[in-house]
Protein backbone atom coordinates (compact mmCIF):
# COMPACT_ATOMS: atom_id res chain seq x y z
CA UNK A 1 -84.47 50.36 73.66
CA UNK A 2 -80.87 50.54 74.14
CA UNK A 3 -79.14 47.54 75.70
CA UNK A 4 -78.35 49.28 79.44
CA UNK A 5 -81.81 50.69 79.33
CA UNK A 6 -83.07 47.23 79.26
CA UNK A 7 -80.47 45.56 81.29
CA UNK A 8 -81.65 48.07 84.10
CA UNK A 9 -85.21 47.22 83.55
CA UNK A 10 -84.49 43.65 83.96
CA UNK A 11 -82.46 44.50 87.33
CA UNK A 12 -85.28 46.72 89.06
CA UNK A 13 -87.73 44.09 87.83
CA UNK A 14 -85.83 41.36 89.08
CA UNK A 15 -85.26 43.90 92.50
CA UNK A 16 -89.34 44.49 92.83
CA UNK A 17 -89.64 40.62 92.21
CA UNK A 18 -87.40 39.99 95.36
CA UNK A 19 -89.03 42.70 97.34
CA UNK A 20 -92.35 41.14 96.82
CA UNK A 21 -91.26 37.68 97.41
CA UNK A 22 -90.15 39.09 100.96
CA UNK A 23 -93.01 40.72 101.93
CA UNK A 24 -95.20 37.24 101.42
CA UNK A 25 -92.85 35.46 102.85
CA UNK A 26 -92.65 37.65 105.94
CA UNK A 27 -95.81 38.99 106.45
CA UNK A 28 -95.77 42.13 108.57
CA UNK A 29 -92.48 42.79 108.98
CA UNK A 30 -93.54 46.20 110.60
CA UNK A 31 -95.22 44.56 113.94
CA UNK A 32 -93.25 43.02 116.48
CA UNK A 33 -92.15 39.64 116.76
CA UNK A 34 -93.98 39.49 120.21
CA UNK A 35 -96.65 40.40 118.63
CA UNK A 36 -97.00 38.54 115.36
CA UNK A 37 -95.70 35.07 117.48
CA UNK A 38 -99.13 35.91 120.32
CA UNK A 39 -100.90 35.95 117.32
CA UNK A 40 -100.68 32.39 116.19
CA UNK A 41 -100.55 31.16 119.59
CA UNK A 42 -103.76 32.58 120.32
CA UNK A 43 -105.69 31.30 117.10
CA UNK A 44 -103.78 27.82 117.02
CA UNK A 45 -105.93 24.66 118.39
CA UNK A 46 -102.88 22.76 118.56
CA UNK A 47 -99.13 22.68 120.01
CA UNK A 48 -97.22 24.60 117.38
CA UNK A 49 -92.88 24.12 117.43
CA UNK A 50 -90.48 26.36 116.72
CA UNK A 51 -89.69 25.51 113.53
CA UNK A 52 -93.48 25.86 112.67
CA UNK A 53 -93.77 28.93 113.90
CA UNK A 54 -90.50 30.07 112.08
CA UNK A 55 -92.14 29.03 108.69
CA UNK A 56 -95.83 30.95 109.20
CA UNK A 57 -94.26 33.68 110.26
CA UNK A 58 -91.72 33.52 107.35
CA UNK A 59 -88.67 33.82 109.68
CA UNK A 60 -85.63 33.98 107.47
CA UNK A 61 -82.20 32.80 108.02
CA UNK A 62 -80.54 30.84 110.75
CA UNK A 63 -81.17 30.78 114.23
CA UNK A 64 -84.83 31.02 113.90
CA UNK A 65 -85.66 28.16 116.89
CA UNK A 66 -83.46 30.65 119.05
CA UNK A 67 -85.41 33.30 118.27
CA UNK A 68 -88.77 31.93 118.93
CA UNK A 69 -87.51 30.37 122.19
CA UNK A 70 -86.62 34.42 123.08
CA UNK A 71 -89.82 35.32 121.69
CA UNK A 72 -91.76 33.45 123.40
CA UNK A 73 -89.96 33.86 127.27
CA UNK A 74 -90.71 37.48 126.59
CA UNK A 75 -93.88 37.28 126.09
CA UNK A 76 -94.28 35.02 129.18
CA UNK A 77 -92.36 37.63 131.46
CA UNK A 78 -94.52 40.33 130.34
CA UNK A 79 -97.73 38.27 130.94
CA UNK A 80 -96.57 37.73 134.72
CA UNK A 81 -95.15 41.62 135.00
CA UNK A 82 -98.73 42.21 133.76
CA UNK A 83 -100.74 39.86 136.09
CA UNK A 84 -102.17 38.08 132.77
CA UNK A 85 -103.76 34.68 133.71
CA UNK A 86 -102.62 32.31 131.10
CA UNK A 87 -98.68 31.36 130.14
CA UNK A 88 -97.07 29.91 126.57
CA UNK A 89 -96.18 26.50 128.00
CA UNK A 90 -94.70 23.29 125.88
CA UNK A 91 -97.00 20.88 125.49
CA UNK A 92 -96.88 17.69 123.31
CA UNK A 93 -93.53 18.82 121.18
CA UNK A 94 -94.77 22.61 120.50
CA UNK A 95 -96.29 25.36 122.31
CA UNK A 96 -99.65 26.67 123.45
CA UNK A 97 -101.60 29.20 125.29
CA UNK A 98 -102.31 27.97 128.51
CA UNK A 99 -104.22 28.88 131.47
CA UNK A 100 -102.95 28.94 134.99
CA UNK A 101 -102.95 26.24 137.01
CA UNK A 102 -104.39 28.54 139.90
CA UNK A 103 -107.90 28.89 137.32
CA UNK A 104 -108.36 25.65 136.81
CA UNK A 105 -111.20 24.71 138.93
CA UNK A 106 -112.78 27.55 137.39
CA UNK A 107 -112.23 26.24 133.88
CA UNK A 108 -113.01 22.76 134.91
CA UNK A 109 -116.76 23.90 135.92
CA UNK A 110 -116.94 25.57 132.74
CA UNK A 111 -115.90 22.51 130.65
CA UNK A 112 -117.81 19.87 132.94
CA UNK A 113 -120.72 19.29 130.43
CA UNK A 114 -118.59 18.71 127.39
CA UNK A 115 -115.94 16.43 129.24
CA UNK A 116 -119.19 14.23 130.15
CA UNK A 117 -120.51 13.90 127.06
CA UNK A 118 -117.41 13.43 125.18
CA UNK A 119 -115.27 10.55 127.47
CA UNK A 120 -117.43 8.04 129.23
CA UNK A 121 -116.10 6.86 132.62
CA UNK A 122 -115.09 3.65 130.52
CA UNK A 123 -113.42 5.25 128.43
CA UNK A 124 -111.77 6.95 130.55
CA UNK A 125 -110.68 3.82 132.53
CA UNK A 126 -109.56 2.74 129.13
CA UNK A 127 -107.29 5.72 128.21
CA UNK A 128 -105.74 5.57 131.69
CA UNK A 129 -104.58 2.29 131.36
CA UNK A 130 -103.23 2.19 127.81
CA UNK A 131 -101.58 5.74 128.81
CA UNK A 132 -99.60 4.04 131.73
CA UNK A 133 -99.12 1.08 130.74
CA UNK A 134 -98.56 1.10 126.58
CA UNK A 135 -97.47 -0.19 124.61
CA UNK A 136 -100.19 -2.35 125.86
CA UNK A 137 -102.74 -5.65 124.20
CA UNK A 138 -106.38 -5.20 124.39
CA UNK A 139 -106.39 -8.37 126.46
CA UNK A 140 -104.12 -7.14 129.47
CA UNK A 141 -106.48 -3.63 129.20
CA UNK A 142 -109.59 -5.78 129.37
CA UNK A 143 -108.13 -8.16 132.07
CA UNK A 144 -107.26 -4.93 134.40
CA UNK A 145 -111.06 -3.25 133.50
CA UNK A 146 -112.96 -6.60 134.31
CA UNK A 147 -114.82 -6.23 130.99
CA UNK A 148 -114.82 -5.97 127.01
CA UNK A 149 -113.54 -3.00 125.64
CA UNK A 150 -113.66 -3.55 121.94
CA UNK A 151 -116.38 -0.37 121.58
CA UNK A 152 -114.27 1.74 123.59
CA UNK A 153 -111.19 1.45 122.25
CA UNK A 154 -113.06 2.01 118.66
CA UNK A 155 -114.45 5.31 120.04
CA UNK A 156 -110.81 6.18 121.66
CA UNK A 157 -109.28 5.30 117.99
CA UNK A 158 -112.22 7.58 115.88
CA UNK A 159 -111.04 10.51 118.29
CA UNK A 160 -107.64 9.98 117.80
CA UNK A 161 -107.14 9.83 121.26
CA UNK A 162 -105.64 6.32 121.49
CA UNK A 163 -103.46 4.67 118.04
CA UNK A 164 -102.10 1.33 116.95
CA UNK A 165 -98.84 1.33 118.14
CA UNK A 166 -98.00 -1.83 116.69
CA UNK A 167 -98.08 -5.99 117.48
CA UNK A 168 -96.81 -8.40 119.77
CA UNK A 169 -94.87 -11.36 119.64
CA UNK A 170 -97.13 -13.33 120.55
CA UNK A 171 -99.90 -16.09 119.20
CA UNK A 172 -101.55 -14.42 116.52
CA UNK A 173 -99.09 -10.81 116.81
CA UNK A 174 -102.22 -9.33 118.77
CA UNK A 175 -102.23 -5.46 117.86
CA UNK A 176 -100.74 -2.70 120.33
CA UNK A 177 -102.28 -0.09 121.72
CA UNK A 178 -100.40 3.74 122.68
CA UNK A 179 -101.40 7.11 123.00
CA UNK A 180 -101.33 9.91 120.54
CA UNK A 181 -100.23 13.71 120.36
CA UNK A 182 -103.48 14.42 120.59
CA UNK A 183 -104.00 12.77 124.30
CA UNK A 184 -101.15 14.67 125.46
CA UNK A 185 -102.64 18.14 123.87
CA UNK A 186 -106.10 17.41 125.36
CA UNK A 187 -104.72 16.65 128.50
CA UNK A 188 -102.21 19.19 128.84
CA UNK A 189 -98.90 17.06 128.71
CA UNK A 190 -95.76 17.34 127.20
CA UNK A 191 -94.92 14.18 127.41
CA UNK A 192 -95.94 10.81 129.21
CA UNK A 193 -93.69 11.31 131.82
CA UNK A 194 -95.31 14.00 133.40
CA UNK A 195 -98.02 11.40 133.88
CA UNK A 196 -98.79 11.30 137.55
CA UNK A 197 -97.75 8.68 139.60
CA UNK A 198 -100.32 6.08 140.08
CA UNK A 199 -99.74 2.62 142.37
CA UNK A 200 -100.50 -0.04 139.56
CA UNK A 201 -101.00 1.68 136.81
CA UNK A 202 -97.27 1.75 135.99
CA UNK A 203 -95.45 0.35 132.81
CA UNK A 204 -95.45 -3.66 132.66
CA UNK A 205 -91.36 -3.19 132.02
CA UNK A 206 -91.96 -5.76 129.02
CA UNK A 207 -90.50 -5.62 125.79
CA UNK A 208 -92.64 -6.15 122.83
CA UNK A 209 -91.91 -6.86 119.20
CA UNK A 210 -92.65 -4.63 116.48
CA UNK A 211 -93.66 -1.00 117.66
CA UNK A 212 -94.22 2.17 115.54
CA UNK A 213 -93.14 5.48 116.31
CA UNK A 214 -96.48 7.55 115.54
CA UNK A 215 -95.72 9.11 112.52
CA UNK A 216 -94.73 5.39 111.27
CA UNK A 217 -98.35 4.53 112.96
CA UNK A 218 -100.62 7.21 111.62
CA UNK A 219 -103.51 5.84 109.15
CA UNK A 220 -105.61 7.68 107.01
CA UNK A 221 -109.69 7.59 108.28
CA UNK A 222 -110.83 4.79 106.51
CA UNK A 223 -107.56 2.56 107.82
CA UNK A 224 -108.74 3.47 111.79
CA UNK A 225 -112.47 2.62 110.65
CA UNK A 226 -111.14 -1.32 109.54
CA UNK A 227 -109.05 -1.31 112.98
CA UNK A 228 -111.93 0.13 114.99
CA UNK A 229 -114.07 -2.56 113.17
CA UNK A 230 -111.41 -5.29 113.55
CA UNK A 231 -111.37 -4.41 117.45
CA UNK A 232 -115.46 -4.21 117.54
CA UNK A 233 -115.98 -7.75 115.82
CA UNK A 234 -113.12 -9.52 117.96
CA UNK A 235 -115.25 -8.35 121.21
CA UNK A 236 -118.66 -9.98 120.10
């Protein structure tokens, strides 16, 4: 084959090659971006950034956070021109489909029966407590509650609800408790200051010694099981 024959081969190879890497990496290119962002919003079970987004969708280039942030107050003026129910709202870092605020009641009776049977009142007394007042000691929660919470905190820690934020400096560098991503996505929060206000539940305004963001914090299972087990022996 002569040489230019082949060099030309090798070019529309190498073209097709590029071509194809472009359509994976930007998967249907043909729908709009509207559409395509809706999508993952809608089949997402958690908060989802920008930059997330940007690199499912296979958004290429710069300026792909400005984009989305377009995106995604398009879509939310065309659900309200539209009368749709639910909104994209930021929650926990990232963004989710969310439900009017007007509906909730409605939701509320429809989620009743799994809330029960998934938080216990204690534990619910729990969570509030290290939410408002973390980084917080098992000891301060326990002295607030009235009563042992070792088993609670080990089922707020299995679901990831509740982490170990890190110890005091104090006798023995007692662990710290905080909240996770998680508890703000459950509860619909984008960040602990849109906590409301409750008269003394606020933050004790102390300074503790070593703390961990939460990715510094984040244990594998079996790491949350010896801290959940470390928390359920000190309580007997």
């Amino acid at each position: 084959m002569p040489k230019d024959a082949s060099a030309k081969t090798s070019s529309n190879d190498g073209d097709h090659a590029v071509q194809s890497a472009q359509q994976v990496e930007e998967p249907l290119q043909d729908q709009p971006l509207t559409k395509r962002v809706e999508a993952i919003l809608a089949a997402t079970d958690k908060p989802l950034g920008e930059a997330r987004m940007g690199a499912i969708l296979g958004l290429p280039g710069r300026g792909v956070i400005g984009r989305i942030k377009e995106t995604i107050a398009a879509l939310n003026e065309e659900y309200e021109a539209t009368g749709r129910v639910f909104r994209v709202q930021r929650v926990a870092g990232g963004y989710r489909l969310m439900t009017e605020p007007l509906f909730g009641p409605l939701l509320a009776r429809l989620k009743a029966e799994r809330q029960r049977q998934r938080l216990s009142q204690a534990a619910l007394e729990t969570l509030s407590i290290i939410a408002y007042r973390q980084p917080v000691m098992r000891a301060e929660v326990e002295a607030i509650r009235g009563v042992s919470c070792g088993e609670v905190l080990r089922g707020l820690l299995e679901r990831r609800l509740v982490r170990v934020a890190g110890r005091a400096e104090e006798l023995g560098r007692p662990l710290l408790y905080g909240t996770t991503k998680e508890f703000l996505s459950i509860f619909g929060l984008a960040g602990l200051e849109d906590l409301p206000q409750i008269e003394g539940l606020e933050g004790s305004g102390r300074t503790y010694g070593q703390t961990l963001t939460e990715s510094e914090a984040t244990v594998d299972v079996e790491e949350a099981e010896e801290k959940a087990v470390e928390v359920q022996v000190d309580s007997e």
